[in-house]
N, C-alpha and C. Protein backbone atom coordinates (compact mmCIF):
# COMPACT_ATOMS: atom_id res chain seq x y z
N UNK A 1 0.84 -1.19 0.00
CA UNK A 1 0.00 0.00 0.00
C UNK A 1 0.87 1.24 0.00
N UNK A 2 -0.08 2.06 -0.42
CA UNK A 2 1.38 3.50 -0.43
C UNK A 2 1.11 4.43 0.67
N UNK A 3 2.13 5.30 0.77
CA UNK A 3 1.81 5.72 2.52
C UNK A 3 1.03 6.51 2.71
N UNK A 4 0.60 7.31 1.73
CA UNK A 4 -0.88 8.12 1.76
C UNK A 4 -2.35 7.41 1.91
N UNK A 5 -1.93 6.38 1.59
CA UNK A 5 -3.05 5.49 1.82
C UNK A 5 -3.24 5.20 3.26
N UNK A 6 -1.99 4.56 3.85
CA UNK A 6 -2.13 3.87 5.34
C UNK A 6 -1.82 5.24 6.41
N UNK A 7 -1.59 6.90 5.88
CA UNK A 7 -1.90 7.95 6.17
C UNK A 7 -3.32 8.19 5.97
N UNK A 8 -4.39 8.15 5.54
CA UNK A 8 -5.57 8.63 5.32
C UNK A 8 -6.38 7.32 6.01
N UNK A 9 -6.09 6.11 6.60
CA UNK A 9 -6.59 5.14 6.44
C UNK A 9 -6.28 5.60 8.37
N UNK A 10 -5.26 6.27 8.84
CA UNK A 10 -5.01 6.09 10.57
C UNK A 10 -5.85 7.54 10.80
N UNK A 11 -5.57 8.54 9.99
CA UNK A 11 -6.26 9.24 10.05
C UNK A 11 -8.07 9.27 10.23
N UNK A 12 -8.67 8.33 9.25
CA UNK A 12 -10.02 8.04 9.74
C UNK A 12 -10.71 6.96 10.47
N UNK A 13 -9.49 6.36 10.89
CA UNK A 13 -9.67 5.68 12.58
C UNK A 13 -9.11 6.47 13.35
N UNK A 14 -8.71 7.62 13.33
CA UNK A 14 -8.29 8.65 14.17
C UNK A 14 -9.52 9.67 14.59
N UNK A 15 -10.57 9.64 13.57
CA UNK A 15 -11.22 11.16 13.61
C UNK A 15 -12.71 9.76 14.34
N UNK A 16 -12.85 8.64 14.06
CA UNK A 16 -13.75 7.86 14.57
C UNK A 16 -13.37 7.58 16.02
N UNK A 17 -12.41 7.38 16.56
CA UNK A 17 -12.21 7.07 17.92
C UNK A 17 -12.38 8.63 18.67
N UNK A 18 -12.07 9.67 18.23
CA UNK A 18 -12.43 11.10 18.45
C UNK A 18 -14.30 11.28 18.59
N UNK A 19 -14.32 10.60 17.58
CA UNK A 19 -15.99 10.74 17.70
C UNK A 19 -16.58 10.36 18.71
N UNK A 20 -15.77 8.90 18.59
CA UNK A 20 -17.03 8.09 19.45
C UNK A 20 -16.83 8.40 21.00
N UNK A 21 -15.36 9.15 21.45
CA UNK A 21 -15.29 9.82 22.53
C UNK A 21 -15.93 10.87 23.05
N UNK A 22 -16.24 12.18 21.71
CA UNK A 22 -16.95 12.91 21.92
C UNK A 22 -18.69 12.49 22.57
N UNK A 23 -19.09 11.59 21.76
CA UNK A 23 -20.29 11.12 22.13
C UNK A 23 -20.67 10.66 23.29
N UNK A 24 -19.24 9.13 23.50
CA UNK A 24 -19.40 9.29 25.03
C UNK A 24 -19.30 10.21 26.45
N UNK A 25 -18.22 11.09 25.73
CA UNK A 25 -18.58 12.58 27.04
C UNK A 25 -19.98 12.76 27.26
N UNK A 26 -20.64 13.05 25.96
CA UNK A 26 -22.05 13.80 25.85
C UNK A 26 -22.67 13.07 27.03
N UNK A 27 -22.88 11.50 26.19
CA UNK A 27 -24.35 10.86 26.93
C UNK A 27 -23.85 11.03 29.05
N UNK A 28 -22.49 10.20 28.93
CA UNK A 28 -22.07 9.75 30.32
C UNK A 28 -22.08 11.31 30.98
N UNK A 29 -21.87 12.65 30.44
CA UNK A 29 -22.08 13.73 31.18
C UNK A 29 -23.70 13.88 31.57
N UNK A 30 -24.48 13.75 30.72
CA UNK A 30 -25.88 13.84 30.86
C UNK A 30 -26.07 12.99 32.55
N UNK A 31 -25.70 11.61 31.95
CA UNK A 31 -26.05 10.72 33.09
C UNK A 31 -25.45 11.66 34.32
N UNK A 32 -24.08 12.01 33.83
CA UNK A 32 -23.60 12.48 35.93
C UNK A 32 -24.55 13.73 35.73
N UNK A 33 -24.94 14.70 35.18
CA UNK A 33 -25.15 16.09 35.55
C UNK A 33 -27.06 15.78 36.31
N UNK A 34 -27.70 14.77 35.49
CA UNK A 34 -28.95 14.74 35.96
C UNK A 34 -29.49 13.39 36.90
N UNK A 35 -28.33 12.63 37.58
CA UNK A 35 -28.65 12.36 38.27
C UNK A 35 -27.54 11.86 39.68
N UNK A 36 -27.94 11.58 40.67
CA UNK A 36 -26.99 12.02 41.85
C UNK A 36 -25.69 10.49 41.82
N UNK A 37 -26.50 9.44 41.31
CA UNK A 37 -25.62 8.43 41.60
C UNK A 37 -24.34 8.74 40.64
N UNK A 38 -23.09 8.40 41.54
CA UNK A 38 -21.63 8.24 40.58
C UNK A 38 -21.03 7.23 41.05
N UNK A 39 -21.32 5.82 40.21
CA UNK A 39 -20.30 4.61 40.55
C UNK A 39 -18.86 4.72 39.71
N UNK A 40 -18.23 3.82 40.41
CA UNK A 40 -17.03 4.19 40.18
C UNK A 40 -16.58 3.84 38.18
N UNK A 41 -17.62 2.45 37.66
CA UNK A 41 -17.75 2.53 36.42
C UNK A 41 -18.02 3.46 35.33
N UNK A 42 -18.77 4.24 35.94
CA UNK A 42 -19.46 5.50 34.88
C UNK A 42 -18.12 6.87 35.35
N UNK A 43 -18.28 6.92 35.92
CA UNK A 43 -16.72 7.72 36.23
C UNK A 43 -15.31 7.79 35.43
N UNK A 44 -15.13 6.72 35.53
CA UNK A 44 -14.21 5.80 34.96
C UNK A 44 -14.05 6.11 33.00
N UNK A 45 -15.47 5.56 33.17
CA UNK A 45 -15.67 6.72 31.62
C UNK A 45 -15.72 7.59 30.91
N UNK A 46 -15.82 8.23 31.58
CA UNK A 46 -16.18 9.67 31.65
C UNK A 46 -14.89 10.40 31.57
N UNK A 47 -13.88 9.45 32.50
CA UNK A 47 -12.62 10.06 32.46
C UNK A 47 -11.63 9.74 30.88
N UNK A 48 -12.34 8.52 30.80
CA UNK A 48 -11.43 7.56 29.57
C UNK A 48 -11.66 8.66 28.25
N UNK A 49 -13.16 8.68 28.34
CA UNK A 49 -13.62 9.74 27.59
C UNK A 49 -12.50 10.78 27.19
N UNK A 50 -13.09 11.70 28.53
CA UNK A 50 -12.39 12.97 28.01
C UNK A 50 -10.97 12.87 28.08
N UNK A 51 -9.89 12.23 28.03
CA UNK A 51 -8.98 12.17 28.09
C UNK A 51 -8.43 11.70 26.71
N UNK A 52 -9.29 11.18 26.00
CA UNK A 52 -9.35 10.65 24.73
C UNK A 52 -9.36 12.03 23.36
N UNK A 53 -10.37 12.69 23.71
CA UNK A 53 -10.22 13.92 22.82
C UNK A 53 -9.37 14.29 22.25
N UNK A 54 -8.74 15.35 23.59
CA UNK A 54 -7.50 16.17 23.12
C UNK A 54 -6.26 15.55 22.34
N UNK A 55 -6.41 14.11 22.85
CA UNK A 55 -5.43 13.35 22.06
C UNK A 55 -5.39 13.43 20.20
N UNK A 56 -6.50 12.63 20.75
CA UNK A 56 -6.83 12.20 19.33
C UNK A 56 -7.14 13.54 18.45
N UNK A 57 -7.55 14.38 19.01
CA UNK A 57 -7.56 15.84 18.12
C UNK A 57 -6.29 15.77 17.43
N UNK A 58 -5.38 15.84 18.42
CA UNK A 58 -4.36 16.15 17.68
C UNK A 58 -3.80 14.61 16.56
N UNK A 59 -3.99 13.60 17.11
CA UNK A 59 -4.14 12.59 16.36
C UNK A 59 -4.34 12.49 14.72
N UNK A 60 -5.48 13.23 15.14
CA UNK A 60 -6.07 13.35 13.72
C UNK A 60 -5.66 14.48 12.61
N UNK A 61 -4.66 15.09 13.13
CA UNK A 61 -4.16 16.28 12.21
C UNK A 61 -2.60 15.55 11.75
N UNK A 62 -2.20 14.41 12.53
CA UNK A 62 -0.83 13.61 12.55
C UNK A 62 -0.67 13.28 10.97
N UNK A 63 -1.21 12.48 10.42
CA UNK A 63 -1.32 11.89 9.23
C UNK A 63 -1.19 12.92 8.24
N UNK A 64 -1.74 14.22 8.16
CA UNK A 64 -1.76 15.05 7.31
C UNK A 64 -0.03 15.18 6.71
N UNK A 65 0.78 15.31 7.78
CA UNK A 65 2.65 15.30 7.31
C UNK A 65 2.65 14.56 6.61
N UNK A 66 4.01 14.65 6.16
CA UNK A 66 4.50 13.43 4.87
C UNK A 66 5.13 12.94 5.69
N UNK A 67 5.75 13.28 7.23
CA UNK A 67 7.04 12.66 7.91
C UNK A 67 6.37 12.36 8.81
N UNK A 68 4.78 11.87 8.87
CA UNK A 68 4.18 11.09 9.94
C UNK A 68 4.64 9.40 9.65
N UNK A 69 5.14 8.42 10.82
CA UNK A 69 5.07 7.24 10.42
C UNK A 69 4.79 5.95 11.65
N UNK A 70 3.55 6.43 11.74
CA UNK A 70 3.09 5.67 12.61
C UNK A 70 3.22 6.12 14.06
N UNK A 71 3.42 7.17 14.92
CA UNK A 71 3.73 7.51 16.32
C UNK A 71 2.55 7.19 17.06
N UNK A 72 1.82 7.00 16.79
CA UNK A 72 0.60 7.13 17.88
C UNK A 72 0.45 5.39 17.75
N UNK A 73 1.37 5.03 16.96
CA UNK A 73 0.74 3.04 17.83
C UNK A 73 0.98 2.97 19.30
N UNK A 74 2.59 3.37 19.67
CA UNK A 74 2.24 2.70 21.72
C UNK A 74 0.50 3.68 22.63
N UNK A 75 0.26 4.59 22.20
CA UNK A 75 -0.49 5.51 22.39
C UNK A 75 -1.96 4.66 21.81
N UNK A 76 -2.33 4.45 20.63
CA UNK A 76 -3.09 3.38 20.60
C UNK A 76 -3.25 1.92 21.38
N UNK A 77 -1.84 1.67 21.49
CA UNK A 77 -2.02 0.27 22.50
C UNK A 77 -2.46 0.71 24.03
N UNK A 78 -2.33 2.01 24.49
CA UNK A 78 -2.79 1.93 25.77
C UNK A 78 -4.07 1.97 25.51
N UNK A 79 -4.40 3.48 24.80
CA UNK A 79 -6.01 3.42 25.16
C UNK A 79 -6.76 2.48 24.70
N UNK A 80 -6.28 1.58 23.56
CA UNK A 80 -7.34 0.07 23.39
C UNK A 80 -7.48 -0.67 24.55
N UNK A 81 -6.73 -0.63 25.35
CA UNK A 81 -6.84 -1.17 26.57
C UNK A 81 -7.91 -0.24 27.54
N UNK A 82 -7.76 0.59 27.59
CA UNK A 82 -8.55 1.72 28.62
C UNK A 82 -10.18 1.45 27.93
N UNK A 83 -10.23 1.50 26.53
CA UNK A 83 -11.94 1.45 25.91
C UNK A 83 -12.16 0.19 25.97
N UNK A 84 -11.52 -1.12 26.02
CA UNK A 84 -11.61 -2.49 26.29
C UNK A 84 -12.08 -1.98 27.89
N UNK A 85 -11.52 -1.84 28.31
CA UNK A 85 -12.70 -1.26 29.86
C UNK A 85 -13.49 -0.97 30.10
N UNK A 86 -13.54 0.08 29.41
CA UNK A 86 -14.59 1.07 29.68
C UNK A 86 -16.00 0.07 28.94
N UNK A 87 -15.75 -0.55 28.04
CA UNK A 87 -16.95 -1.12 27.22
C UNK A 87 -17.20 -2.43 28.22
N UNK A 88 -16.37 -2.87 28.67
CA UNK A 88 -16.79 -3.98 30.09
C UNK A 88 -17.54 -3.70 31.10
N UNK A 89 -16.92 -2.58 31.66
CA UNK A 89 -17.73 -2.28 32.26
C UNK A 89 -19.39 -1.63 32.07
N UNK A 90 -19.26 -1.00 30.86
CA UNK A 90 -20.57 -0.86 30.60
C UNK A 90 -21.73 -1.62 29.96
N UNK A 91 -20.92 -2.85 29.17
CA UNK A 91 -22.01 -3.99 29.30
C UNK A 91 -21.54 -4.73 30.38
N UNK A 92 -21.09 -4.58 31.60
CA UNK A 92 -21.40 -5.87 32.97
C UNK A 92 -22.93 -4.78 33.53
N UNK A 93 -22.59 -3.40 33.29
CA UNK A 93 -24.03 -2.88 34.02
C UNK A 93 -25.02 -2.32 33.31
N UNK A 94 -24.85 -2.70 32.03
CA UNK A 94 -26.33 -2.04 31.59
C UNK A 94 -26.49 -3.54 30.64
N UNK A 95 -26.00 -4.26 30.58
CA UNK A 95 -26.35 -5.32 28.89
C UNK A 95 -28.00 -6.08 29.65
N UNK A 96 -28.54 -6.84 28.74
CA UNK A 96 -29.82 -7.24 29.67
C UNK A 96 -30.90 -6.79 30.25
N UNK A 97 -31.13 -7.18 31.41
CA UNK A 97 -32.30 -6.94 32.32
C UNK A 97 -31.66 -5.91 33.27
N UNK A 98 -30.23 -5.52 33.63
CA UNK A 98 -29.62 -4.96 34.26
C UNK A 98 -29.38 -3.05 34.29
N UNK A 99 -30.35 -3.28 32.71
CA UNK A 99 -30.34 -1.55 32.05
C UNK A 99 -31.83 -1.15 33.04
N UNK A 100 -32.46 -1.67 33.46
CA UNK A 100 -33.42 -0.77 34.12
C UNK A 100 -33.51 -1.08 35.53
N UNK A 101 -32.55 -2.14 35.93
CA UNK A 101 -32.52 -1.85 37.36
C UNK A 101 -31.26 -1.12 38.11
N UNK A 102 -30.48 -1.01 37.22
CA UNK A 102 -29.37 0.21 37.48
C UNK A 102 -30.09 1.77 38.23
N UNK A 103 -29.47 2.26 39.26
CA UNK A 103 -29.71 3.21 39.87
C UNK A 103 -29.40 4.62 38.77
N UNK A 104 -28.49 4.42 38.02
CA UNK A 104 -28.36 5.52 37.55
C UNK A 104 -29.16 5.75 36.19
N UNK A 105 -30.07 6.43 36.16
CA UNK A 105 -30.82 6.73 34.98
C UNK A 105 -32.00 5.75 34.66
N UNK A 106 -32.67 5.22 35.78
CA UNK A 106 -33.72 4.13 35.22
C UNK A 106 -34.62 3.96 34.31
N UNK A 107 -34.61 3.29 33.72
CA UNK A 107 -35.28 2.91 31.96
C UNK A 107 -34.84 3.89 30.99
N UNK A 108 -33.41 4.38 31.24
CA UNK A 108 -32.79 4.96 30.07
C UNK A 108 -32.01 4.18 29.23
N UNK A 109 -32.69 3.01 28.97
CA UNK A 109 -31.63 2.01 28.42
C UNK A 109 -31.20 2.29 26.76
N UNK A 110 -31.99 3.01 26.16
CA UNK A 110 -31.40 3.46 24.84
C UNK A 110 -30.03 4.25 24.84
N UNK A 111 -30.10 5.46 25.63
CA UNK A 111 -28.67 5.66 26.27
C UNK A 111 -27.67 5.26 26.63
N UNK A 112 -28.07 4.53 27.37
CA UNK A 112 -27.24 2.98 28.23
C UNK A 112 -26.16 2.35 27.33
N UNK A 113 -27.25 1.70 26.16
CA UNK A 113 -26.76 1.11 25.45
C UNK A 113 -25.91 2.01 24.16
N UNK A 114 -26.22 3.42 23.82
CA UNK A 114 -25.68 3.61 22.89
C UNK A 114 -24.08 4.18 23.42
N UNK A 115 -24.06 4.04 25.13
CA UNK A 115 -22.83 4.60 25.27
C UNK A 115 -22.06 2.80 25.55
N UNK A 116 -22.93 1.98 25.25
CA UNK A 116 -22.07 0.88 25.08
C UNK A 116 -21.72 0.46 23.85
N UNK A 117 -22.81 0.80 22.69
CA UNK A 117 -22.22 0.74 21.44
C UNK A 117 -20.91 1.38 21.37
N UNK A 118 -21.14 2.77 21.43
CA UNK A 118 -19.75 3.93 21.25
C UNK A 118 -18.27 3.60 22.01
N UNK A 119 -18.61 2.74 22.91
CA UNK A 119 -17.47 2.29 23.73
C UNK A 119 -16.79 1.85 22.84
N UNK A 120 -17.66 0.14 22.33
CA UNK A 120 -16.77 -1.16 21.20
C UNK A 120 -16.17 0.10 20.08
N UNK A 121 -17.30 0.86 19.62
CA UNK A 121 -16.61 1.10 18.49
C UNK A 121 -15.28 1.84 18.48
N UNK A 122 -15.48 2.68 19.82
CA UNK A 122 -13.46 3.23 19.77
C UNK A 122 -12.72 2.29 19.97
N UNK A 123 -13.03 1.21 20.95
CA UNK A 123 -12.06 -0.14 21.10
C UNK A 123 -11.73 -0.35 19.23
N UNK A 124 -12.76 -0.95 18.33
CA UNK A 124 -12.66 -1.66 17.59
C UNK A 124 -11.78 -0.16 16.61
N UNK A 125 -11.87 0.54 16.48
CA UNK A 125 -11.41 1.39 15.73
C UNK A 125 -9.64 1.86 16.42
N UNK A 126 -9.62 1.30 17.44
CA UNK A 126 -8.39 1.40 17.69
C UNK A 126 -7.27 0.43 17.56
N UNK A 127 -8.25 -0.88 17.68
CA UNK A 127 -7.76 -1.78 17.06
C UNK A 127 -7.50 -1.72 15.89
N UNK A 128 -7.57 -1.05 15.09
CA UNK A 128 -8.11 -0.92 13.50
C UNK A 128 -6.75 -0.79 13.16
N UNK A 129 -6.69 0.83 13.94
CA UNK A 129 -5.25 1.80 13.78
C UNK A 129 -3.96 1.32 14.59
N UNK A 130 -3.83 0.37 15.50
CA UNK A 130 -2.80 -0.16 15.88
C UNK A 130 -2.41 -1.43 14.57
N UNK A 131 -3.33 -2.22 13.52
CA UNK A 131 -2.57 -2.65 12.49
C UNK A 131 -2.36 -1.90 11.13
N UNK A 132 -2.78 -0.78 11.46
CA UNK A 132 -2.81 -0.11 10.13
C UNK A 132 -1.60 0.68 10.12
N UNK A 133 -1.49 1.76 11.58
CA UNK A 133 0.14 2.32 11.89
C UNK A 133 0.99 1.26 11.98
N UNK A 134 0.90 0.01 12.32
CA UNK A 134 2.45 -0.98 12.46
C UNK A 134 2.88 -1.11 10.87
N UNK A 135 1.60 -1.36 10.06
CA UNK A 135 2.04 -1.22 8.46
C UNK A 135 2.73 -0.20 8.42
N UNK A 136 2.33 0.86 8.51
CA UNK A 136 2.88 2.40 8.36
C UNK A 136 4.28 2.36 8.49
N UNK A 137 4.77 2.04 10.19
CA UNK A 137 5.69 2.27 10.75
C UNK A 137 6.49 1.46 10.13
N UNK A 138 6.42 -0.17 9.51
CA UNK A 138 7.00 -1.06 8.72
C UNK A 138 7.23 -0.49 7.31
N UNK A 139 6.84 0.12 6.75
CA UNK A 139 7.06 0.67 5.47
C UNK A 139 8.38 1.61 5.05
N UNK A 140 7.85 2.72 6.59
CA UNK A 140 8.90 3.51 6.18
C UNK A 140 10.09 2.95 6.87
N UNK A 141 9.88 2.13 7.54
CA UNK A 141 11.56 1.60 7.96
C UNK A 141 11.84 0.94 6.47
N UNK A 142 11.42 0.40 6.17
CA UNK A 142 11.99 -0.44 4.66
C UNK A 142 12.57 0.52 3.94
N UNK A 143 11.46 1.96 4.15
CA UNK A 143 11.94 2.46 2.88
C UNK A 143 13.67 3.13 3.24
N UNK A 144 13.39 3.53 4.19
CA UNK A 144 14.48 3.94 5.23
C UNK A 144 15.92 2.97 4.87
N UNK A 145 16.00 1.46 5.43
CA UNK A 145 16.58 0.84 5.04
C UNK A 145 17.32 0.63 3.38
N UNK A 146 15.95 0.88 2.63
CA UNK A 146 16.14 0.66 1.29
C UNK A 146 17.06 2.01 0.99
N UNK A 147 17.18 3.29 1.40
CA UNK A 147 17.84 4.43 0.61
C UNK A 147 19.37 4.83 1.65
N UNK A 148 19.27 3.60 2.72
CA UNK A 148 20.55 3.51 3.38
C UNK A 148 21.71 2.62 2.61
N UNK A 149 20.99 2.05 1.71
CA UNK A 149 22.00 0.79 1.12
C UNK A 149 22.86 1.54 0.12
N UNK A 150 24.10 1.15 0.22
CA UNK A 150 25.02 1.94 -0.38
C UNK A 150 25.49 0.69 -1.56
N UNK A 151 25.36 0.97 -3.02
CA UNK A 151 26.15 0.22 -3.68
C UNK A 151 27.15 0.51 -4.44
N UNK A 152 28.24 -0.07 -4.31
CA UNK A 152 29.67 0.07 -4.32
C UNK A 152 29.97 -0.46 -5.92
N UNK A 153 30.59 0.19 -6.68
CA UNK A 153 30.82 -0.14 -8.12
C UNK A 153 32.24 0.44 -8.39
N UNK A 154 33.07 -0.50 -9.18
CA UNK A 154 34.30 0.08 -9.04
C UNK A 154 34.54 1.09 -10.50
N UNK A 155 35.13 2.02 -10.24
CA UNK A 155 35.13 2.69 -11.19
C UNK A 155 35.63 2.29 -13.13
N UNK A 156 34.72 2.50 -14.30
CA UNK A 156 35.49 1.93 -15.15
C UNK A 156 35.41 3.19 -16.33
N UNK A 157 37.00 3.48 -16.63
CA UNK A 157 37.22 3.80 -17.36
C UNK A 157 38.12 3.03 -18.81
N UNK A 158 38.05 4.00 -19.79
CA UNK A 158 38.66 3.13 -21.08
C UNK A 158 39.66 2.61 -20.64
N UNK A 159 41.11 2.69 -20.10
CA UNK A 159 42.24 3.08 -19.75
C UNK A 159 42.01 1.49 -19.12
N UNK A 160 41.30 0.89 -18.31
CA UNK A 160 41.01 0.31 -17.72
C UNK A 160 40.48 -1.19 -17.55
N UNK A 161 39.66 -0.26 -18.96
CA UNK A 161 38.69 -1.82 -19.40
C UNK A 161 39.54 -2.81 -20.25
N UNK A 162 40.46 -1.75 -21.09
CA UNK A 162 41.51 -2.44 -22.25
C UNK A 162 42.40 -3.05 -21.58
N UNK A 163 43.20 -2.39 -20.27
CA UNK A 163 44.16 -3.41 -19.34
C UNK A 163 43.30 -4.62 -19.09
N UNK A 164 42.66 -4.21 -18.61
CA UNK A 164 41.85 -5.48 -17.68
C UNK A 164 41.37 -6.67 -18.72
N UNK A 165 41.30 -6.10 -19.98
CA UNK A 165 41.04 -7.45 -20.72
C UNK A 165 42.23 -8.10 -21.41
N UNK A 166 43.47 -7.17 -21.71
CA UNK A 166 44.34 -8.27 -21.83
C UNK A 166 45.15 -8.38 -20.85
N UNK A 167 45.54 -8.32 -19.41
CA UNK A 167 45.86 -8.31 -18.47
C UNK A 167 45.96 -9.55 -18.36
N UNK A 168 47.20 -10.54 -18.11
CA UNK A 168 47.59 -11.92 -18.24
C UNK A 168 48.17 -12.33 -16.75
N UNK A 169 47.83 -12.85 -15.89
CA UNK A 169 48.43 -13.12 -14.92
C UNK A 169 49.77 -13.62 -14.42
N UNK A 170 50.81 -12.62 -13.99
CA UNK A 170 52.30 -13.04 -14.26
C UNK A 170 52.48 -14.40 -13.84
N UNK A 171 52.33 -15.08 -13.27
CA UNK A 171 52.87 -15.94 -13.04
C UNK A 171 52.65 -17.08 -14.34
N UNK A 172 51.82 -17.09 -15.49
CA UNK A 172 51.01 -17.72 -16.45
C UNK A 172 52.51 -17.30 -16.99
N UNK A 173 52.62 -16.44 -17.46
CA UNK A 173 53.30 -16.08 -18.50
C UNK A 173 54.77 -16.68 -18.28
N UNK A 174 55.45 -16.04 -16.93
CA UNK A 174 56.63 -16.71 -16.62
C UNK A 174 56.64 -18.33 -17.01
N UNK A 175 55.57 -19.17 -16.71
CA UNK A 175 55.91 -20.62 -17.15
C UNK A 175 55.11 -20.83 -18.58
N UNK A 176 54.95 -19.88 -19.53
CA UNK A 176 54.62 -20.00 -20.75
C UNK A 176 53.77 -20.81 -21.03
N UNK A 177 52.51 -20.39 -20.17
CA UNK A 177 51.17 -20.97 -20.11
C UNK A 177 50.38 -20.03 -19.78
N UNK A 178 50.66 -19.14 -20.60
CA UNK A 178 49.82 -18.15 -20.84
C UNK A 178 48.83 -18.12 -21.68
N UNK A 179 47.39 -17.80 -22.01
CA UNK A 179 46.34 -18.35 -22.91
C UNK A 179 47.07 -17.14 -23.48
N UNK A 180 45.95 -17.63 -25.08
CA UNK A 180 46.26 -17.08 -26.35
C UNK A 180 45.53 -15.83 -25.74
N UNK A 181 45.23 -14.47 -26.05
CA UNK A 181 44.66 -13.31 -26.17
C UNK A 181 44.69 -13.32 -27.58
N UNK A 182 43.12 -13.13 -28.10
CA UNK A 182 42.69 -12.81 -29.55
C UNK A 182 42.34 -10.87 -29.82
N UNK A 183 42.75 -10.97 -30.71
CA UNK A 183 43.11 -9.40 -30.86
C UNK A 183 41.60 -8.98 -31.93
């Protein structure tokens, strides 16, 4: 693939994990601002959330360089881990029968659930961009590698080429077993 490609390709798993953070601020702020319960799960999110933004804001402007090559994979490997959380925890307390007996927000389970959709999908979109930047980051090392290789050619001039082809090896000659040279 060419690197504008696997540039435009981290880039819009960049501006989707941005999204789906933004969204989750929204709903999980709603939940804390209108009602009193704060378990330590919804919290938790809230934080993963907003901590996710500013990143990825800038994330998403990364790819635009030509001398971007992949930096945000260890940065992807954490937070896939942090939205792998955050989405656990929010289907252990809302998936099921468990969305309307939850204290926080009762029979808001459309909510519930769409801040559990939005969870997977930054997980899965981060997953996306941790194999899409290792391509990245693999490329330009090749290419890197490839314009480090130095090849060595010995110089040929006329002067050079004409010795070198009748050029008889002394010791041949001294015992007069020297091949014929055709002229």
């Amino acid at each position: 693939m060419a690197h504008g490609t696997l540039r435009a390709a981290a880039g819009f798993c960049h501006f989707m994990v941005f999204a789906s953070a933004v969204i989750v601020t929204g709903l999980v702020s709603w939940f804390l601002n209108g009602f009193r319960f704060r378990g330590s799960h919804i919290v938790y999110t809230e934080v993963i959330a907003v901590i996710t933004i500013p990143i990825y804001l800038v994330a998403m402007i990364a790819p635009i360089l030509k001398s971007y090559e992949g930096y945000f994979l260890p940065v992807n490997f954490i937070f896939s881990y942090l939205w792998l959380t955050s989405f656990i925890f929010s289907a252990v307390d809302w998936s099921g029968h468990l969305c309307r007996q939850e204290p926080l927000g009762t029979n808001r389970c459309g909510r519930k659930r769409a801040v559990e959709a939005f969870n997977f999908i930054a997980f899965f979109f981060l997953l996306c961009n941790i194999v899409i930047e290792a391509f990245l980051l693999r490329a330009f090392h090749n290419d890197r590698r490839e314009s480090n290789v130095v090849h060595k050619e010995r110089p040929v001039s006329e002067a050079t080429r004409n010795s070198a082809a009748s050029a008889t090896p002394a010791a041949a000659v001294q015992n007069g077993t020297a091949p014929a040279t055709q002229v």
